[in-house]
C-alpha atoms as a PDB file:
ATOM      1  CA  UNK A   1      77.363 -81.742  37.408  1.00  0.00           C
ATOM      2  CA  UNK A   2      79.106 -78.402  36.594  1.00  0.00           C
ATOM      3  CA  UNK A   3      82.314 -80.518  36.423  1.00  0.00           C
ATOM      4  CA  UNK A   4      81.183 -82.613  34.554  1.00  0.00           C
ATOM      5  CA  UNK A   5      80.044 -80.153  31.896  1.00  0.00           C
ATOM      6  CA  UNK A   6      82.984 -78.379  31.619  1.00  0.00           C
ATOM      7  CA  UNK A   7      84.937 -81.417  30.869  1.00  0.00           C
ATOM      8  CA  UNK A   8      82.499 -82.460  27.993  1.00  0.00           C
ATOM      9  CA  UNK A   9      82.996 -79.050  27.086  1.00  0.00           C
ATOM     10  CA  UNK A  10      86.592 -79.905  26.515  1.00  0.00           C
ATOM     11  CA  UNK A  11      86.629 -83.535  24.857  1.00  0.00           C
ATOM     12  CA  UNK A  12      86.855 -82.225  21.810  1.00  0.00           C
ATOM     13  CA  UNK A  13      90.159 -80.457  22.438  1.00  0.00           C
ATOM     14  CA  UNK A  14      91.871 -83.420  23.257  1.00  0.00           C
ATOM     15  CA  UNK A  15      93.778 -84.330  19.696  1.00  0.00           C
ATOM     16  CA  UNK A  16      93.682 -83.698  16.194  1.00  0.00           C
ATOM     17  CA  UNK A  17      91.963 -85.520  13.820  1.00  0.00           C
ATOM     18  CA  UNK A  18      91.025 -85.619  10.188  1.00  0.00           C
ATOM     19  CA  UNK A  19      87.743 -87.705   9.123  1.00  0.00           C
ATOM     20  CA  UNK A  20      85.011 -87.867   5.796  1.00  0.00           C
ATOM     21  CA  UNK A  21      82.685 -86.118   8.329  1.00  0.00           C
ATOM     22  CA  UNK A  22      84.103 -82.493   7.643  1.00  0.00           C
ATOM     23  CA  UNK A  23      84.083 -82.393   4.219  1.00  0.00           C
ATOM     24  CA  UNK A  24      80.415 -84.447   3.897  1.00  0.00           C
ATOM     25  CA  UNK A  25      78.771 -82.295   6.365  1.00  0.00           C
ATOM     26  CA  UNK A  26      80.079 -78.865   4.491  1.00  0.00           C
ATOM     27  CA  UNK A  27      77.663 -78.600   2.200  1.00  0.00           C
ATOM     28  CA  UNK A  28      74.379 -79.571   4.428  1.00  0.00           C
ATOM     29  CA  UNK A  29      74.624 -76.854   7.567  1.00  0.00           C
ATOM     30  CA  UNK A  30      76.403 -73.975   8.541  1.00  0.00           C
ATOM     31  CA  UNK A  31      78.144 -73.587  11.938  1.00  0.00           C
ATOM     32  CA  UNK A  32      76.293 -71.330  14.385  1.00  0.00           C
ATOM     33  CA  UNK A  33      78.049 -69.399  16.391  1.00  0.00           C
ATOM     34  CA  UNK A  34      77.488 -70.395  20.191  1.00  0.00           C
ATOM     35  CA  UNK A  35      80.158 -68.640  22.267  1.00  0.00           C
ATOM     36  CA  UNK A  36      82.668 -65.855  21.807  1.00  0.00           C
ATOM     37  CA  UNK A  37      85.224 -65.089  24.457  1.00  0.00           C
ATOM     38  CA  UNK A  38      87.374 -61.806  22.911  1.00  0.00           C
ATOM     39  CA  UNK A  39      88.943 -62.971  19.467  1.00  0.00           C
ATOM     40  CA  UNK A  40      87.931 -66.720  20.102  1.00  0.00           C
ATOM     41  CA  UNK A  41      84.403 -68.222  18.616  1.00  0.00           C
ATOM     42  CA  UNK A  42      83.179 -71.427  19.346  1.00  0.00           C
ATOM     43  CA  UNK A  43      80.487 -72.882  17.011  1.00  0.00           C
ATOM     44  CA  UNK A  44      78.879 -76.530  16.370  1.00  0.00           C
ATOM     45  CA  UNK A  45      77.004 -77.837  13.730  1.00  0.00           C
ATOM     46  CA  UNK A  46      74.915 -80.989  13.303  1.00  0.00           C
ATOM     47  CA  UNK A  47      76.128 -84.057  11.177  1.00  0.00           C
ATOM     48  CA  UNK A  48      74.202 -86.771   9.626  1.00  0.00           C
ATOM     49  CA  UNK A  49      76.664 -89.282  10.643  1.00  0.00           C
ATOM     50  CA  UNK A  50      76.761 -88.594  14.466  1.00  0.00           C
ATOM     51  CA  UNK A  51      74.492 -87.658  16.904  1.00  0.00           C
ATOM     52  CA  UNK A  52      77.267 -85.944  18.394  1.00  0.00           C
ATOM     53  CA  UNK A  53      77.633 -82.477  17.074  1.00  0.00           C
ATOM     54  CA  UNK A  54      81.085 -80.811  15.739  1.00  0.00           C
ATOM     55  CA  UNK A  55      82.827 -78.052  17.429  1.00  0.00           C
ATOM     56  CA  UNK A  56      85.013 -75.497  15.884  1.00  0.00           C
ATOM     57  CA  UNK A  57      86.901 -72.804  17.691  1.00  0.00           C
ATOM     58  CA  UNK A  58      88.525 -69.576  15.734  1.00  0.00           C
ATOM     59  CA  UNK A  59      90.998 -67.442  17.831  1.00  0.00           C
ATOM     60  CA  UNK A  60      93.853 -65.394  17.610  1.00  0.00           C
ATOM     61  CA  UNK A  61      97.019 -65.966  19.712  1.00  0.00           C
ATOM     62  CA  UNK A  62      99.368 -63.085  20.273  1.00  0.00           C
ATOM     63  CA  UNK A  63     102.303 -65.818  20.504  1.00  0.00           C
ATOM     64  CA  UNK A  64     105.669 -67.183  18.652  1.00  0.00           C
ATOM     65  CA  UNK A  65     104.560 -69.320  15.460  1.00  0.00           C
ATOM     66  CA  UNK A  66     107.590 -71.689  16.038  1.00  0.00           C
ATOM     67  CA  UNK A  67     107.125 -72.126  19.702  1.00  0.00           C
ATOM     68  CA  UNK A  68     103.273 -72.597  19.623  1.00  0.00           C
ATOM     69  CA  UNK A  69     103.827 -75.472  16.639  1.00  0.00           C
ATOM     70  CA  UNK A  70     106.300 -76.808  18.633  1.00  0.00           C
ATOM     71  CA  UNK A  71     103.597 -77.282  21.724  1.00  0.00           C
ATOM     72  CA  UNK A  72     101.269 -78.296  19.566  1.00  0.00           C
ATOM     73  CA  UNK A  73     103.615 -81.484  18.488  1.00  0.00           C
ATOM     74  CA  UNK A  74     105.001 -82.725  22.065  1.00  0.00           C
ATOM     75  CA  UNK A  75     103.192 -85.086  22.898  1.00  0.00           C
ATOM     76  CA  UNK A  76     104.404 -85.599  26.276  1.00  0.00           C
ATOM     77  CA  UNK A  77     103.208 -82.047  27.210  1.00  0.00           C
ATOM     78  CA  UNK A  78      99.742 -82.276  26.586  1.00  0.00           C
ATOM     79  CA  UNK A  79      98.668 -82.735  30.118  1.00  0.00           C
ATOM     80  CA  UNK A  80      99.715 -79.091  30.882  1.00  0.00           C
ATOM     81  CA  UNK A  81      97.698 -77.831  28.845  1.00  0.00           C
ATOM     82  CA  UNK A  82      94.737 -79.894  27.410  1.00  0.00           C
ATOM     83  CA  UNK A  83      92.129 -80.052  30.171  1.00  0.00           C
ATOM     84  CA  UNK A  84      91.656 -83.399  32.204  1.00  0.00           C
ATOM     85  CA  UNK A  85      94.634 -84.881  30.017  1.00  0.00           C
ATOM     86  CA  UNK A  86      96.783 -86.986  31.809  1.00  0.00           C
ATOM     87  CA  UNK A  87     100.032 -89.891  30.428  1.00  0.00           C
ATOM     88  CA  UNK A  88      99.913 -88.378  27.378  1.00  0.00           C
ATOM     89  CA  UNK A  89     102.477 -90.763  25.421  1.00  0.00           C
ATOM     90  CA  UNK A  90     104.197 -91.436  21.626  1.00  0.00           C
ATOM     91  CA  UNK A  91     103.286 -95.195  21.128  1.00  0.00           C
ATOM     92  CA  UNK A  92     105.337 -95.518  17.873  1.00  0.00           C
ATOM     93  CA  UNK A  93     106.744 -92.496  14.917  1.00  0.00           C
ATOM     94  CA  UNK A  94     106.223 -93.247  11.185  1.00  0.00           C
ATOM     95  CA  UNK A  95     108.621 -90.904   9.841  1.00  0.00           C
ATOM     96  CA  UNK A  96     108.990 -87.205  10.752  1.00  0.00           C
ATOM     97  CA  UNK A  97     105.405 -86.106  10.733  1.00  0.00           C
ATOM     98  CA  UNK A  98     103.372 -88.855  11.328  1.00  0.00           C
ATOM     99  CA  UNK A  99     102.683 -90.735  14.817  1.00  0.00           C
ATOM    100  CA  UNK A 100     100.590 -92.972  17.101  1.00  0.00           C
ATOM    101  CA  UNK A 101     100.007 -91.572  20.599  1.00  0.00           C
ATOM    102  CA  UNK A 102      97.921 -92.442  23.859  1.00  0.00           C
ATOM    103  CA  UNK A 103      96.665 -90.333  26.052  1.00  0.00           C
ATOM    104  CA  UNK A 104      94.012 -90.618  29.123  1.00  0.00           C
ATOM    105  CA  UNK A 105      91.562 -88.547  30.343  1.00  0.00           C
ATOM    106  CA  UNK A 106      90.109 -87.994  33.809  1.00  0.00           C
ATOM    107  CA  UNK A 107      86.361 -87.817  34.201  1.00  0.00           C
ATOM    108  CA  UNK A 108      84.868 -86.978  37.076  1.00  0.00           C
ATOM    109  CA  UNK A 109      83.812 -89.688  39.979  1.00  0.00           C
ATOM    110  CA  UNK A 110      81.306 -92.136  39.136  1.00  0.00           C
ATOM    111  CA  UNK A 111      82.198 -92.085  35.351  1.00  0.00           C
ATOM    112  CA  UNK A 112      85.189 -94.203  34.656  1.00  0.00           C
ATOM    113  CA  UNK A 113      88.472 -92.623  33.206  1.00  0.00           C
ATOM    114  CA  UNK A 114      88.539 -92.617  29.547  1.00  0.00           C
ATOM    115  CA  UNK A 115      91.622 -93.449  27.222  1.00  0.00           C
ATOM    116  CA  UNK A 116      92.293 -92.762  23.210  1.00  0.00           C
ATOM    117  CA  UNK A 117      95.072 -93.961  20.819  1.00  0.00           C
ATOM    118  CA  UNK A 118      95.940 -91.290  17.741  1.00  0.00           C
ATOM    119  CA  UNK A 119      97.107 -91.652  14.437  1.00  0.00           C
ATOM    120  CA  UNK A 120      98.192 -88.151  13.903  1.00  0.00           C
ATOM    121  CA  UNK A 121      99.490 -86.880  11.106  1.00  0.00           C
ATOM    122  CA  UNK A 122     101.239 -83.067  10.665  1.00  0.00           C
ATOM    123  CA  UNK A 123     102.650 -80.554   7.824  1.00  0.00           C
ATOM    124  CA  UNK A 124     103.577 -77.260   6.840  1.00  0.00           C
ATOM    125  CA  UNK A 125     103.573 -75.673   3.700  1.00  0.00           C
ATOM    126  CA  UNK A 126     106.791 -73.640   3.048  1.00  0.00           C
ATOM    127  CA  UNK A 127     105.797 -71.126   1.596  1.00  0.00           C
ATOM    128  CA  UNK A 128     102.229 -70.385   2.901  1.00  0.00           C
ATOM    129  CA  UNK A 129     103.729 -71.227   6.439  1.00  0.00           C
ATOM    130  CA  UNK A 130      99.956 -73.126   7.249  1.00  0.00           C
ATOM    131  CA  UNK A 131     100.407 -75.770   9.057  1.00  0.00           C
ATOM    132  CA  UNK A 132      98.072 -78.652   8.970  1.00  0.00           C
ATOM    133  CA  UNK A 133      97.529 -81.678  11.489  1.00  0.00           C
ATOM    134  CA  UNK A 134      94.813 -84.580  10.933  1.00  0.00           C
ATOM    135  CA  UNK A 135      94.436 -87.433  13.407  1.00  0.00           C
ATOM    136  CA  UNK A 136      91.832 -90.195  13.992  1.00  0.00           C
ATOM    137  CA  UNK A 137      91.208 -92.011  16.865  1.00  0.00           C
ATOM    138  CA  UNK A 138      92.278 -96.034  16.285  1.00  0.00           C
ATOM    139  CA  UNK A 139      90.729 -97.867  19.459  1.00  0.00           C
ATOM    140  CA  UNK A 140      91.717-100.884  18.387  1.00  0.00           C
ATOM    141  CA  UNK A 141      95.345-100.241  17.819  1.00  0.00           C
ATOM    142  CA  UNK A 142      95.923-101.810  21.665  1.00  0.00           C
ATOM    143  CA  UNK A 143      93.935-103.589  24.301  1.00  0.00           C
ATOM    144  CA  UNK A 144      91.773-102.337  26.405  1.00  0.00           C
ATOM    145  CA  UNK A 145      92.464-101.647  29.709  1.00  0.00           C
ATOM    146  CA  UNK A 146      90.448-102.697  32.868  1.00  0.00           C
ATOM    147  CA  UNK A 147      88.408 -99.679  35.024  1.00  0.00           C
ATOM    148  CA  UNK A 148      89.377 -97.869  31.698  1.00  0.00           C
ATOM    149  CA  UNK A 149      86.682 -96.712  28.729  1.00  0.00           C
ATOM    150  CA  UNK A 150      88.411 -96.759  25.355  1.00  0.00           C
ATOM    151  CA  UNK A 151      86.643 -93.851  23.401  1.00  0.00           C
ATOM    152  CA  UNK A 152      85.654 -94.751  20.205  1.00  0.00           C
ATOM    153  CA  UNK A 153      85.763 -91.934  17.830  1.00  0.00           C
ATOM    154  CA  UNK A 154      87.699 -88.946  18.173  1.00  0.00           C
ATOM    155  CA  UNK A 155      88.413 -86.336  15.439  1.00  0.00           C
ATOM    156  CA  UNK A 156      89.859 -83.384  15.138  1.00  0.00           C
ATOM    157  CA  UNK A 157      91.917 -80.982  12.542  1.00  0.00           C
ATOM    158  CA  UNK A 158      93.846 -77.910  13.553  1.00  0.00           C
ATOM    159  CA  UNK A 159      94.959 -75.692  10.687  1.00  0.00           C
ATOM    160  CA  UNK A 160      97.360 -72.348  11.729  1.00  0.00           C
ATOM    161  CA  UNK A 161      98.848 -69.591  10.716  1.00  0.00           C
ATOM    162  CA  UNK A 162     101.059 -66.445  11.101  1.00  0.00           C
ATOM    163  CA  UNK A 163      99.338 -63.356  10.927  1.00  0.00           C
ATOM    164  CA  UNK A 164     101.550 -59.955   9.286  1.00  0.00           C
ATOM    165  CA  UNK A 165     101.107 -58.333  12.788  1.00  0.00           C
ATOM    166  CA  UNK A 166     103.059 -60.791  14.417  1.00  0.00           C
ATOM    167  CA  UNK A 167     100.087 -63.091  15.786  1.00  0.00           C
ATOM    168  CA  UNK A 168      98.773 -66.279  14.882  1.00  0.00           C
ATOM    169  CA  UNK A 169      95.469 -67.546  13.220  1.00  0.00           C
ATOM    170  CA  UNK A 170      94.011 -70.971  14.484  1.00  0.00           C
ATOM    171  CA  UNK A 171      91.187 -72.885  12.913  1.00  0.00           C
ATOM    172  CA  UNK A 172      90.093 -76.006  15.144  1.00  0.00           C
ATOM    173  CA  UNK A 173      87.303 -78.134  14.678  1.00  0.00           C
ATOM    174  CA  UNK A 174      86.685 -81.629  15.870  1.00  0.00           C
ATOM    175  CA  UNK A 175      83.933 -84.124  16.783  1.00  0.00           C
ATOM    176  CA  UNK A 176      84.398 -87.017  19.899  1.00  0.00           C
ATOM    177  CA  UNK A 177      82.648 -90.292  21.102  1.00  0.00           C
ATOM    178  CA  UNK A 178      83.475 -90.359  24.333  1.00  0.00           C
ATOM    179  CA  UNK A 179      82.071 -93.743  24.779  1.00  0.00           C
ATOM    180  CA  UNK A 180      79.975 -95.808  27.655  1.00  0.00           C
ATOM    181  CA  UNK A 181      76.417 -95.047  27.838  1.00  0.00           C
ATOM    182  CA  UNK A 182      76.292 -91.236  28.127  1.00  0.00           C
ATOM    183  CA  UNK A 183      73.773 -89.690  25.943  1.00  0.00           C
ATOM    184  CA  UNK A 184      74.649 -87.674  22.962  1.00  0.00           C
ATOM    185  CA  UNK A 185      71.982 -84.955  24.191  1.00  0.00           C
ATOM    186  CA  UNK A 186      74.528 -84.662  27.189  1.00  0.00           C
ATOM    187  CA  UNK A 187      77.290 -84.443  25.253  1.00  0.00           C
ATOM    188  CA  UNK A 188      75.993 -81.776  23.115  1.00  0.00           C
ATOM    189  CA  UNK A 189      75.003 -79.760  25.666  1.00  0.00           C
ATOM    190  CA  UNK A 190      78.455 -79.773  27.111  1.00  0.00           C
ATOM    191  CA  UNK A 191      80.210 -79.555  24.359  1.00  0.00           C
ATOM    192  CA  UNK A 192      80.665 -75.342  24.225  1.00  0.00           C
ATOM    193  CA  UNK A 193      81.028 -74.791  27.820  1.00  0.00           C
ATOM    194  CA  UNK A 194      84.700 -74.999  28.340  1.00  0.00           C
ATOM    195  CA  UNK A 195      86.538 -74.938  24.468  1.00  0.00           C
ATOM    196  CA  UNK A 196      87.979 -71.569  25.236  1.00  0.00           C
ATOM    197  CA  UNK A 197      89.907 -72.738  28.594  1.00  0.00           C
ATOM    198  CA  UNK A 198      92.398 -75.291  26.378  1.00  0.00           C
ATOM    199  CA  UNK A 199      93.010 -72.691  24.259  1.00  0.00           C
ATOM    200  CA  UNK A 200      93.472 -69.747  26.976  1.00  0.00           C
ATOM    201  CA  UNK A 201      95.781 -72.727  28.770  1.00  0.00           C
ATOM    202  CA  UNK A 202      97.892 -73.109  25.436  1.00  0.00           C
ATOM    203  CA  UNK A 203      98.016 -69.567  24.851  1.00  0.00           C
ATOM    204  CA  UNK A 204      99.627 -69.312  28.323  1.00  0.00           C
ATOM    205  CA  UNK A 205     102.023 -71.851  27.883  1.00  0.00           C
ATOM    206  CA  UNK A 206     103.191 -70.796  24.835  1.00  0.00           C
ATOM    207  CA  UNK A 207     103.923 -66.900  26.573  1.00  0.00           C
ATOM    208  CA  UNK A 208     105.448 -68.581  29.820  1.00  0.00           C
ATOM    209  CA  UNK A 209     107.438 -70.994  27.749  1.00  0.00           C
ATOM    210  CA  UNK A 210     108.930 -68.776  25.263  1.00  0.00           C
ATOM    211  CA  UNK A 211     112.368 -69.015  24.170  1.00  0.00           C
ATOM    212  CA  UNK A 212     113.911 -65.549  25.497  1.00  0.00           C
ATOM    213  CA  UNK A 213     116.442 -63.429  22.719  1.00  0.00           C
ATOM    214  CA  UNK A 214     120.119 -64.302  24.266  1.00  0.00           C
ATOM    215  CA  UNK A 215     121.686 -60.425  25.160  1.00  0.00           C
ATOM    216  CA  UNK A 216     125.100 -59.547  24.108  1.00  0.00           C
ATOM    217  CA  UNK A 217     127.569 -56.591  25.629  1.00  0.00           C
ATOM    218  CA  UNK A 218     129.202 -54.609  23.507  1.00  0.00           C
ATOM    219  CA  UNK A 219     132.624 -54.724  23.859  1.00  0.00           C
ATOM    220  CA  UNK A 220     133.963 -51.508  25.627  1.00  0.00           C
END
């Protein structure tokens, strides 16, 4: 069961999504705070148009802006770094910032593997340097697979920032349907077990990954 928690923990970290449910649910309860791990928070909230609550994680990243939005973007990388994520894949580009992905995700044995398609869209303010990303799940955008649970709602929106020290700022919040028959209670209880381990594996990426200043000698 404990791996099975801590991958509920993490559905919500999967993609990024924009839906009416933020910005209806504002107004009618504030997130509590249900998890803090040094600079990151995790906190849910309950919605009147899920049973399934929302997430939101607030952390600090002592990383490379540029590098850490271009992680965020490659598609093809998410499965070393978003937990249980596995043939992540761009399924078609509409223009620069805009695209529909697939991705699958392993759940543990007996509950079949799940798999999502994502209309993501991305941008970044020039002169605020905020960058913005909004997806929604689309489960009917291909057919289903066999021994293979399409999830059903997944949403997510990621807003970040460069900090004047040299760090950056993420906002996070999202809300997912993982589909089948497992009980929202379930879900919910899962939910904040295991946020802070995607973003402690992006973090780490984002150091190990980082583009190195070239050197030059002086010439004697």
């Amino acid at each position: 069961m404990s791996s099975l928690l801590k991958f509920f923990a993490l559905l919500a970290l999967l993609i990024v999504i924009n839906h009416p449910i933020f910005s209806q649910s504002t107004k009618k309860q504030d997130w509590s705070l249900v998890k803090q791990d040094g600079e990151t928070k995790v906190y849910t909230r309950s919605n009147k148009i899920s049973k399934i609550k929302e997430v939101r994680i607030k952390t600090r990243m002592d990383v490379d802006f540029d590098h850490l939005l271009n992680l965020l973007t490659q598609v093809e990388d998410y499965d070393k770094w978003v937990f249980k994520s596995r043939n992540p894949a761009v399924l078609k580009e509409v223009g620069e910032n805009e695209m529909y992905y697939f991705v699958e995700s392993d759940f543990p044995f007996p509950l079949s593997d799940r798999d999502m398609i994502i209309h993501s869209k991305q941008s970044l303010d020039p002169v605020s340097k905020i960058y913005t990303s909004k997806s929604v799940a689309v489960p009917d955008y291909l057919p289903k697979k066999k021994k293979m649970v399409r999830m059903p709602m997944l949403e997510s929106y990621w807003r970040v920032w460069p900090l004047e020290d040299g760090r950056v700022e993420i906002d996070y919040r999202a809300v997912a349907d993982p589909g089948g028959k497992l009980p929202a209670w379930l879900i919910n209880m899962a939910i904040t077990q295991g946020p802070t381990k995607t973003m402690r594996n992006l973090e780490k990426l984002a150091k190990d990954t980082a583009p190195r200043p070239s050197s030059t000698v002086a010439d004697k």
